[in-house]
C-alpha atoms as a PDB file:
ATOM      1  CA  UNK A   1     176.949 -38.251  48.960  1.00  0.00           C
ATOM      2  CA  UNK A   2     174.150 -40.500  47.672  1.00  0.00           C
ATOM      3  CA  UNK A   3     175.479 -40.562  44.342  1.00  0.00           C
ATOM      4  CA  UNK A   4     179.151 -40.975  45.659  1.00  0.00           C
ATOM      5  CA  UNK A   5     177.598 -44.236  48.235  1.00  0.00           C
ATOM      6  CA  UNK A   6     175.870 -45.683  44.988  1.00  0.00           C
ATOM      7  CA  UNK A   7     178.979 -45.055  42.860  1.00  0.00           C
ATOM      8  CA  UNK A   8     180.769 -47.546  45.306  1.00  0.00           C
ATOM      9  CA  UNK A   9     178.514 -49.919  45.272  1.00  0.00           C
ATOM     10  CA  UNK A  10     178.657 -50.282  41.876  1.00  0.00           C
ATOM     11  CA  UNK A  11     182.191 -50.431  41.355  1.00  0.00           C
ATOM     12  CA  UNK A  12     182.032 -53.175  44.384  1.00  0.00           C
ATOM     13  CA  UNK A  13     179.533 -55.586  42.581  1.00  0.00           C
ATOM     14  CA  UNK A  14     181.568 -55.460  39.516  1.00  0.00           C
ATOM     15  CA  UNK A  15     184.674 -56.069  41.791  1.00  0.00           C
ATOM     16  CA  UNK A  16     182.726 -59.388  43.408  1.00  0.00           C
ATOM     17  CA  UNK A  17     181.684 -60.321  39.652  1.00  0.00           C
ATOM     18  CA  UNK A  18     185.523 -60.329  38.578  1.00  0.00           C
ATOM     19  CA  UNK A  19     186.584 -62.115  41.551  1.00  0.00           C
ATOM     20  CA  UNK A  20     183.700 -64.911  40.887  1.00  0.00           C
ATOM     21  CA  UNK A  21     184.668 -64.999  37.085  1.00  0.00           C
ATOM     22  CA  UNK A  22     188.213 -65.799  37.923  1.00  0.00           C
ATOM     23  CA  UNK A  23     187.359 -68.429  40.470  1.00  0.00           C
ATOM     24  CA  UNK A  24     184.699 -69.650  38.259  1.00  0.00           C
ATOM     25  CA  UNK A  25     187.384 -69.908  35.248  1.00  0.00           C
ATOM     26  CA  UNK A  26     189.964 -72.189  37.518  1.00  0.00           C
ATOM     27  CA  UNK A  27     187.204 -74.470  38.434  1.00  0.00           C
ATOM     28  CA  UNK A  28     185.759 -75.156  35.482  1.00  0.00           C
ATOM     29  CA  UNK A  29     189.201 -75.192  33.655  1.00  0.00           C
ATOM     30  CA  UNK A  30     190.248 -77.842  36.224  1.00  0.00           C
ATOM     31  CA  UNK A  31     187.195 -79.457  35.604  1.00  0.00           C
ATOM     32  CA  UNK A  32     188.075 -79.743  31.961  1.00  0.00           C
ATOM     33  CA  UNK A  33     191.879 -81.255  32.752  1.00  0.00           C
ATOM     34  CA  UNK A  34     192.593 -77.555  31.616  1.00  0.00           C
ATOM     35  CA  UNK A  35     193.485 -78.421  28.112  1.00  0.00           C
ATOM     36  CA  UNK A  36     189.996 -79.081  27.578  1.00  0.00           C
ATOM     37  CA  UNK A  37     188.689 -76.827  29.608  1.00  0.00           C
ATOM     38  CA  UNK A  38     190.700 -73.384  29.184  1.00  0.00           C
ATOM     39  CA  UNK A  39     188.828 -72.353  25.948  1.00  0.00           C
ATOM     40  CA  UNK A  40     185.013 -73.291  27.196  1.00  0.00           C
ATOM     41  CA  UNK A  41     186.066 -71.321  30.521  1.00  0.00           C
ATOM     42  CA  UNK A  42     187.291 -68.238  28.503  1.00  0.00           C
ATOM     43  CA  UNK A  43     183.848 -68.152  26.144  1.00  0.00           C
ATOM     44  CA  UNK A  44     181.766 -69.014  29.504  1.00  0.00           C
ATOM     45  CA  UNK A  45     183.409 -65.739  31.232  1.00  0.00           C
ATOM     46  CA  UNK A  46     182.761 -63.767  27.753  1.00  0.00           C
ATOM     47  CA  UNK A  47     178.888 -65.342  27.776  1.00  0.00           C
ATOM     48  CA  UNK A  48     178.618 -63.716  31.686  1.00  0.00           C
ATOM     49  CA  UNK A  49     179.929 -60.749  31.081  1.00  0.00           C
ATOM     50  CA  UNK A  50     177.477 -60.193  27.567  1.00  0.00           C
ATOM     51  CA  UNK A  51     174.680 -61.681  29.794  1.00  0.00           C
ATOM     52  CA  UNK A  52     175.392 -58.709  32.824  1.00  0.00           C
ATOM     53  CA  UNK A  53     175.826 -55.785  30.318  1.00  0.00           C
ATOM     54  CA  UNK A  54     172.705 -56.751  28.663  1.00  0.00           C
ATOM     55  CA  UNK A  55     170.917 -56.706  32.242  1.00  0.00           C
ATOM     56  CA  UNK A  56     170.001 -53.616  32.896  1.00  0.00           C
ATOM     57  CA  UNK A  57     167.447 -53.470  34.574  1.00  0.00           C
ATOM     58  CA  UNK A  58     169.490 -54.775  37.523  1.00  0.00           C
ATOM     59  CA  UNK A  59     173.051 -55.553  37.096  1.00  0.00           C
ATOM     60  CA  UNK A  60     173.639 -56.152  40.815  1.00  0.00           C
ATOM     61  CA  UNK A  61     174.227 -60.246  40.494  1.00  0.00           C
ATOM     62  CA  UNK A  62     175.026 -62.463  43.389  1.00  0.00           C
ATOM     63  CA  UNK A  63     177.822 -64.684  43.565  1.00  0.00           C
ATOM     64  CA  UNK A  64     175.522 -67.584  42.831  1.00  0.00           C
ATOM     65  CA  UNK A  65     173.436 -65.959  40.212  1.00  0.00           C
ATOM     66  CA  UNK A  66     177.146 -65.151  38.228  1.00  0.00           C
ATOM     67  CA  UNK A  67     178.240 -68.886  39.134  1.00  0.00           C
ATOM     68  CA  UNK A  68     175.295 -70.144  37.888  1.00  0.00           C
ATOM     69  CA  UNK A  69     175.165 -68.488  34.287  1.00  0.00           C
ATOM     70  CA  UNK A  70     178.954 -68.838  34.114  1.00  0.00           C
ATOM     71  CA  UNK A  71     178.494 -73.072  34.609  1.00  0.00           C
ATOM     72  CA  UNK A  72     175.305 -73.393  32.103  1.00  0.00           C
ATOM     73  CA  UNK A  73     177.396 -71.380  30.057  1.00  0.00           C
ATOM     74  CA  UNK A  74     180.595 -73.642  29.986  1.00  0.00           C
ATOM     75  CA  UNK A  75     178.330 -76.935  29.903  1.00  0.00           C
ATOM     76  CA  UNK A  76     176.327 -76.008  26.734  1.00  0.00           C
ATOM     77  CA  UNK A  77     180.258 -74.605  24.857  1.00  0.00           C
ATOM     78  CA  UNK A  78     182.723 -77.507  25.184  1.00  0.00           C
ATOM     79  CA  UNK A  79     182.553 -78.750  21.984  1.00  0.00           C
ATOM     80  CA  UNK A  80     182.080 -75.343  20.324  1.00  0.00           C
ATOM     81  CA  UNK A  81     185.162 -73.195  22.312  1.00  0.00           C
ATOM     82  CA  UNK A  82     188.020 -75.754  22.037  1.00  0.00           C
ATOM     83  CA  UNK A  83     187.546 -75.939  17.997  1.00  0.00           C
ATOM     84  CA  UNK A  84     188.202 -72.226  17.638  1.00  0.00           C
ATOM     85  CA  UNK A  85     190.022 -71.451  20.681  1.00  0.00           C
ATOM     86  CA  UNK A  86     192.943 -73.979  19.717  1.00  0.00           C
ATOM     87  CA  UNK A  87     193.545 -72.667  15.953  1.00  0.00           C
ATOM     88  CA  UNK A  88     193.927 -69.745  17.899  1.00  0.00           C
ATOM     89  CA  UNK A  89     196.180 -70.341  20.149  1.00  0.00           C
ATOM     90  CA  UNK A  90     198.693 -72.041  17.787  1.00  0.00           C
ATOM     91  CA  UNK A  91     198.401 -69.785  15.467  1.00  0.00           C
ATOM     92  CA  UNK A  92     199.205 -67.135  17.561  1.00  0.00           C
ATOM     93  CA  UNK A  93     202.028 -69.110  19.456  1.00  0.00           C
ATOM     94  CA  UNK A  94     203.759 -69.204  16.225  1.00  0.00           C
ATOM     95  CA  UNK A  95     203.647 -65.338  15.525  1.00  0.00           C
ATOM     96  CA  UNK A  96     204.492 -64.821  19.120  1.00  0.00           C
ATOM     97  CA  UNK A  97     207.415 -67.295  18.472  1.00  0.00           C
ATOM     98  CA  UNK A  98     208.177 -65.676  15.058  1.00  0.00           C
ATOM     99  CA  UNK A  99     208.423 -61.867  16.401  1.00  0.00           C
ATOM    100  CA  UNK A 100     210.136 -63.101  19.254  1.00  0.00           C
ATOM    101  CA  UNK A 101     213.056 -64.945  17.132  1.00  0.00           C
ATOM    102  CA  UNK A 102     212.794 -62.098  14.427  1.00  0.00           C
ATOM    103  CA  UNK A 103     213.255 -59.641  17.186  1.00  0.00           C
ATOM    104  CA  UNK A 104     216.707 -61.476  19.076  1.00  0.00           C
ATOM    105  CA  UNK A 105     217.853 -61.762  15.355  1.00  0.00           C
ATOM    106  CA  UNK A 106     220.943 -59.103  15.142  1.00  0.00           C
ATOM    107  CA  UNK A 107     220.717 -59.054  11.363  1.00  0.00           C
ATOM    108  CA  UNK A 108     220.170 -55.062  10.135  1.00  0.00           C
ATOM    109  CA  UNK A 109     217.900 -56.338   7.868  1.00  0.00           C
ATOM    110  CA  UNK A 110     215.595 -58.205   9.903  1.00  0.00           C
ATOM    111  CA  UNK A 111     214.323 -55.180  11.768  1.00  0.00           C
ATOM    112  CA  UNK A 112     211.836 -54.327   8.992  1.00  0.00           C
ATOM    113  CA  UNK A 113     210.389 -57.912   9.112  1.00  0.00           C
ATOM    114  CA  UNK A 114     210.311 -57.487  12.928  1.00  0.00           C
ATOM    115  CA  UNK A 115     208.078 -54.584  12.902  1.00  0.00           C
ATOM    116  CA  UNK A 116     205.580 -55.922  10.268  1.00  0.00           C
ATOM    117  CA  UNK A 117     205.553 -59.177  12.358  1.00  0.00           C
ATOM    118  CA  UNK A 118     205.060 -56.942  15.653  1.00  0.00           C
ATOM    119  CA  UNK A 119     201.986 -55.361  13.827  1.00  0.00           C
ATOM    120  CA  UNK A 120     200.615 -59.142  12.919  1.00  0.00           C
ATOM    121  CA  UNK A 121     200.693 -60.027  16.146  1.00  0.00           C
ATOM    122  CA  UNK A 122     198.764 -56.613  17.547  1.00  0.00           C
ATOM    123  CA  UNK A 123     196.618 -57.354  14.990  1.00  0.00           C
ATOM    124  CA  UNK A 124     195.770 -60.792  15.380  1.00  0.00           C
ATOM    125  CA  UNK A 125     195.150 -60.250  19.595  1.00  0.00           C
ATOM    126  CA  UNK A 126     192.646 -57.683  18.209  1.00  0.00           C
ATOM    127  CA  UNK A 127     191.050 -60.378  15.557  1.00  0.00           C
ATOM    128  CA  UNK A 128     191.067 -62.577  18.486  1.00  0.00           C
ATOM    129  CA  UNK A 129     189.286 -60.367  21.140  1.00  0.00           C
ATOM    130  CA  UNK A 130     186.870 -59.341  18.504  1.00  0.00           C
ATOM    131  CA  UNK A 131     186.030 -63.347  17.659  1.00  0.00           C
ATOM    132  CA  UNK A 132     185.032 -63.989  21.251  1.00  0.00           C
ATOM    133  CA  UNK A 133     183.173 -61.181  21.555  1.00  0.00           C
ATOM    134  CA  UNK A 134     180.735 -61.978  18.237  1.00  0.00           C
ATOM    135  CA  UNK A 135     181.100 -65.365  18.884  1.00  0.00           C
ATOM    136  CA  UNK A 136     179.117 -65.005  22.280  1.00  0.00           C
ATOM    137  CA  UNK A 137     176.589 -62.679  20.977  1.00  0.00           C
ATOM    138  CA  UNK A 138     176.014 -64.241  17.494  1.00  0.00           C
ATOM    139  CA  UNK A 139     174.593 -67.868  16.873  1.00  0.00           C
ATOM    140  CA  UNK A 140     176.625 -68.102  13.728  1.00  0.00           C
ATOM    141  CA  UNK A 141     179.186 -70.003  12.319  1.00  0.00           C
ATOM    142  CA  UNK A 142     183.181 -69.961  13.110  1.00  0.00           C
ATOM    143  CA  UNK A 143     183.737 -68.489   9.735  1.00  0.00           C
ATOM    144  CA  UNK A 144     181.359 -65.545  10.050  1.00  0.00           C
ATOM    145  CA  UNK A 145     182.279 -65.135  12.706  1.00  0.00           C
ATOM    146  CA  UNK A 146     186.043 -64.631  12.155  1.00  0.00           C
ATOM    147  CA  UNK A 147     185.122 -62.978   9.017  1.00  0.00           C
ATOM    148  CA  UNK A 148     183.409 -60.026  10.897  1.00  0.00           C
ATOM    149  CA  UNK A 149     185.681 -60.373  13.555  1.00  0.00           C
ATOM    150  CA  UNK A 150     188.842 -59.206  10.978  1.00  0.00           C
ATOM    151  CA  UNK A 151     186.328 -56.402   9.069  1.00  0.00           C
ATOM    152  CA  UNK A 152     185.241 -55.444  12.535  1.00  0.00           C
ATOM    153  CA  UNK A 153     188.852 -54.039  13.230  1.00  0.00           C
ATOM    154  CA  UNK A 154     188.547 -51.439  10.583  1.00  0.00           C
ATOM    155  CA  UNK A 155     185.334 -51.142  10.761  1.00  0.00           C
ATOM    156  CA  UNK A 156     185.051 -49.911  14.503  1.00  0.00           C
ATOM    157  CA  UNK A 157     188.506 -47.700  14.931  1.00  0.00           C
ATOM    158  CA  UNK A 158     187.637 -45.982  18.265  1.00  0.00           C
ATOM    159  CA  UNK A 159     186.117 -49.567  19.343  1.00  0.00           C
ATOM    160  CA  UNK A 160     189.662 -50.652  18.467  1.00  0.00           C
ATOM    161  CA  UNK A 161     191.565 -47.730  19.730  1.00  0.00           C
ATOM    162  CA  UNK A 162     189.706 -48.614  23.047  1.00  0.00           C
ATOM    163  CA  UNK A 163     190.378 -51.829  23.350  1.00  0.00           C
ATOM    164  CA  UNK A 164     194.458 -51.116  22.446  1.00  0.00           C
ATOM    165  CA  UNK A 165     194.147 -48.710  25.626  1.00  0.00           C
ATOM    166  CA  UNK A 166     192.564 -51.350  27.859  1.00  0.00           C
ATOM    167  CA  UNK A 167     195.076 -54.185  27.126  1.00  0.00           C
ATOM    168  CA  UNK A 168     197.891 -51.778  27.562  1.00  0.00           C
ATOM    169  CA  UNK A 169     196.432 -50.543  30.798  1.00  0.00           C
ATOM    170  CA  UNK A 170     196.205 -54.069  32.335  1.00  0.00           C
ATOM    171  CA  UNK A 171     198.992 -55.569  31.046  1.00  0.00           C
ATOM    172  CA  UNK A 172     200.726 -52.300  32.769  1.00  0.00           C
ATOM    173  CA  UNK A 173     199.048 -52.872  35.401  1.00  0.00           C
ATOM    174  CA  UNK A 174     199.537 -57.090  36.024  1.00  0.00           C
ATOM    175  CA  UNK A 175     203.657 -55.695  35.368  1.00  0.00           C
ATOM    176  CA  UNK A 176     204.087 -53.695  38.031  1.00  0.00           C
ATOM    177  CA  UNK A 177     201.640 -54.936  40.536  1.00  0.00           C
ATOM    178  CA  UNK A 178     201.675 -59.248  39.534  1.00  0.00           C
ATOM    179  CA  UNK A 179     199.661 -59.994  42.638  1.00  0.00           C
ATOM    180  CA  UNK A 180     196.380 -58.807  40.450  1.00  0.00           C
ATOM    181  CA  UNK A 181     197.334 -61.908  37.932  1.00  0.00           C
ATOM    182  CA  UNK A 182     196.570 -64.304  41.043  1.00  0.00           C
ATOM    183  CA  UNK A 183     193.439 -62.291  42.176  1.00  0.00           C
ATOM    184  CA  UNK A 184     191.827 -61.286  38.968  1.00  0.00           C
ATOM    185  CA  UNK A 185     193.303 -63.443  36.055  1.00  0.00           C
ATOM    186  CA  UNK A 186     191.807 -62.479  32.609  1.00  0.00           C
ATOM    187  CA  UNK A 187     188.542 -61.803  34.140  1.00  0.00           C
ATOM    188  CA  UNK A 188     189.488 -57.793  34.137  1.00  0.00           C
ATOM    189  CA  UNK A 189     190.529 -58.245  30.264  1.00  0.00           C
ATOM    190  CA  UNK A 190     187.164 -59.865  29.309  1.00  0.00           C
ATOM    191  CA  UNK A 191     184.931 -57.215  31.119  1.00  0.00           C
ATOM    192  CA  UNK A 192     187.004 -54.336  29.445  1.00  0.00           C
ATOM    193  CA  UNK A 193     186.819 -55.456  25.606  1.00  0.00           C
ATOM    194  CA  UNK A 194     183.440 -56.487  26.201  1.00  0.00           C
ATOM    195  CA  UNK A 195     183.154 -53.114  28.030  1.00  0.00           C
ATOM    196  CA  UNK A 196     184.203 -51.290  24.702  1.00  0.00           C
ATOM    197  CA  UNK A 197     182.272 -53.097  22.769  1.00  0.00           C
ATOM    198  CA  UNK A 198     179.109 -52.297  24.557  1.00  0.00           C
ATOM    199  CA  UNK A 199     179.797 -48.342  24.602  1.00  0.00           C
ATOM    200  CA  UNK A 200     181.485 -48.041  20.902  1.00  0.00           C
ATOM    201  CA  UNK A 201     181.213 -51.322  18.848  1.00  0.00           C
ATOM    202  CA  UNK A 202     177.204 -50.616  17.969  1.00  0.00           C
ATOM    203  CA  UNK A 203     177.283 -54.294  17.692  1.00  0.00           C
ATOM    204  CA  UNK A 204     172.892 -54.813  17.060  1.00  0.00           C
ATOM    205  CA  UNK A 205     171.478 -55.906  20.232  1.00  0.00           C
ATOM    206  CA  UNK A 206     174.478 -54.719  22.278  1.00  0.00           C
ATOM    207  CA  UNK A 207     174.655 -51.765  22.192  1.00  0.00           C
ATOM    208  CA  UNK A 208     174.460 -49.172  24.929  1.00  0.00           C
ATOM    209  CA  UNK A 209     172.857 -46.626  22.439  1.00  0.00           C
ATOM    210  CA  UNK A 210     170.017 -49.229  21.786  1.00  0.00           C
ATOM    211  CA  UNK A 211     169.794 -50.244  25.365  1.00  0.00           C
ATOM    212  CA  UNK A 212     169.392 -46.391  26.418  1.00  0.00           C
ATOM    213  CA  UNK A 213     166.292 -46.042  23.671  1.00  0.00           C
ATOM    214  CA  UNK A 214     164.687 -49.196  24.536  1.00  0.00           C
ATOM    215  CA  UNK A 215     163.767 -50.651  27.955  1.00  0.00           C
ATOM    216  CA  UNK A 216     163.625 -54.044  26.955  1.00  0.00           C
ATOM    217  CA  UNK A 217     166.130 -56.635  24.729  1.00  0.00           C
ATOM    218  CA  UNK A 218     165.784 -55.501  20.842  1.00  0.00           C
ATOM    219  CA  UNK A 219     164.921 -59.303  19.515  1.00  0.00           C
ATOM    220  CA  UNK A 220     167.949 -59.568  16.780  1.00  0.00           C
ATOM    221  CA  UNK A 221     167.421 -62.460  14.275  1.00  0.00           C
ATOM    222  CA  UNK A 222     170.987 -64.312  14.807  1.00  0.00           C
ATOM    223  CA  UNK A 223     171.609 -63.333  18.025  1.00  0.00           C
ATOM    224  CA  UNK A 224     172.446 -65.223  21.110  1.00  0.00           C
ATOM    225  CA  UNK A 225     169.886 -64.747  24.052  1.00  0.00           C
ATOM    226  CA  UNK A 226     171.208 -64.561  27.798  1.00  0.00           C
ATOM    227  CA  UNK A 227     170.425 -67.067  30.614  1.00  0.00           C
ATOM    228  CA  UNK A 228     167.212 -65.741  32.754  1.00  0.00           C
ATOM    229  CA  UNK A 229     167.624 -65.279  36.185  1.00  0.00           C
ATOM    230  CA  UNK A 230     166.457 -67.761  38.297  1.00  0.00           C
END
């Protein structure tokens, strides 16, 4: 019963932290006239989320502690998210648009070139998800950083194979039950890919094998540091 009580709890806290991380991303996106603000909310949810995993000695954060690391977050990342959140985002408007068109194309010949653009496009949300995880854990360039974030999709195939389940499991979840899209947004998305990252992407420094060996931070040359709790 104890470990049943503590069980809820858990999943409860990480239920509040979602709901803050949405509410948090609205804000501060509003606070950036959204088009300025979108991509430096996204990379502040993906800095809270890093900064709770890599808590743990006690992951049980209060609405103002998660507020709190979520705003220094999006403060010190303007600049930084918006010049590789937009190349992004066009780029992968146009294969959206591209596999889309291919796709209402009744030409017999076009199928072929639908499917290779359908894989593209799997591929490049994967490229994506990996490039905001590195980039939030790694104080490196954009280009190594997308470098390792293409590599890192072979590299790391049950990693990968995770993170296809997740995304399928929300997006078949926000289908049949929208009302989640209001009251969760992309929070649940971030916290899952950073989720399988933690358990299977033996990224150094977070890593839940390393984390398990050592009770405190390993000290990883390169490597982004998380807000202390104040």
């Amino acid at each position: 019963m104890k470990r049943f009580a503590l069980g809820y709890e858990r999943c409860a806290r990480v239920v509040l932290m979602l709901l803050t991380l949405h509410a948090a991303m609205i804000v501060h996106t509003v606070m950036g006239c959204v088009v300025a603000g979108f991509f430096p909310a996204l990379g502040a949810c993906c800095a809270t989320v890093r900064a709770w995993l890599l808590d743990e000695r006690d992951r049980s954060w209060t609405v103002r502690h998660t507020w709190g690391v979520f705003h220094a977050s999006w403060r010190s990342d303007l600049l930084a998210a918006n010049m590789i959140g937009w190349p992004q985002a066009l780029l992968g408007g146009l294969l959206i648009w591209e596999c889309w068109f291919v796709w209402r194309n009744r030409v017999s010949y076009a199928r072929g070139y639908a499917i290779v653009m359908l894989v593209l496009v799997v591929v490049f949300a994967l490229v994506s998800a990996n490039i905001w995880v590195l980039r939030s854990h790694f104080d490196e360039s954009a280009g190594w950083i997308v470098r390792h974030a293409i590599a890192f999709v072979v590299a790391r195939p049950l990693h990968t194979l995770m993170v296809v389940l997740s995304l399928c499991s929300v997006a078949v979840l926000y289908w049949y039950l929208p009302g989640f899209v209001v009251a969760l947004g992309c929070a649940p998305v971030v916290f899952l890919v950073f989720g399988c990252a933690y358990s299977w992407g033996r990224i150094p420094g977070m890593s839940v094998r390393e984390i398990e060996r050592a009770p405190r931070r390993p000290e990883t040359f390169g490597v982004r540091h998380a807000p202390n709790r104040r």
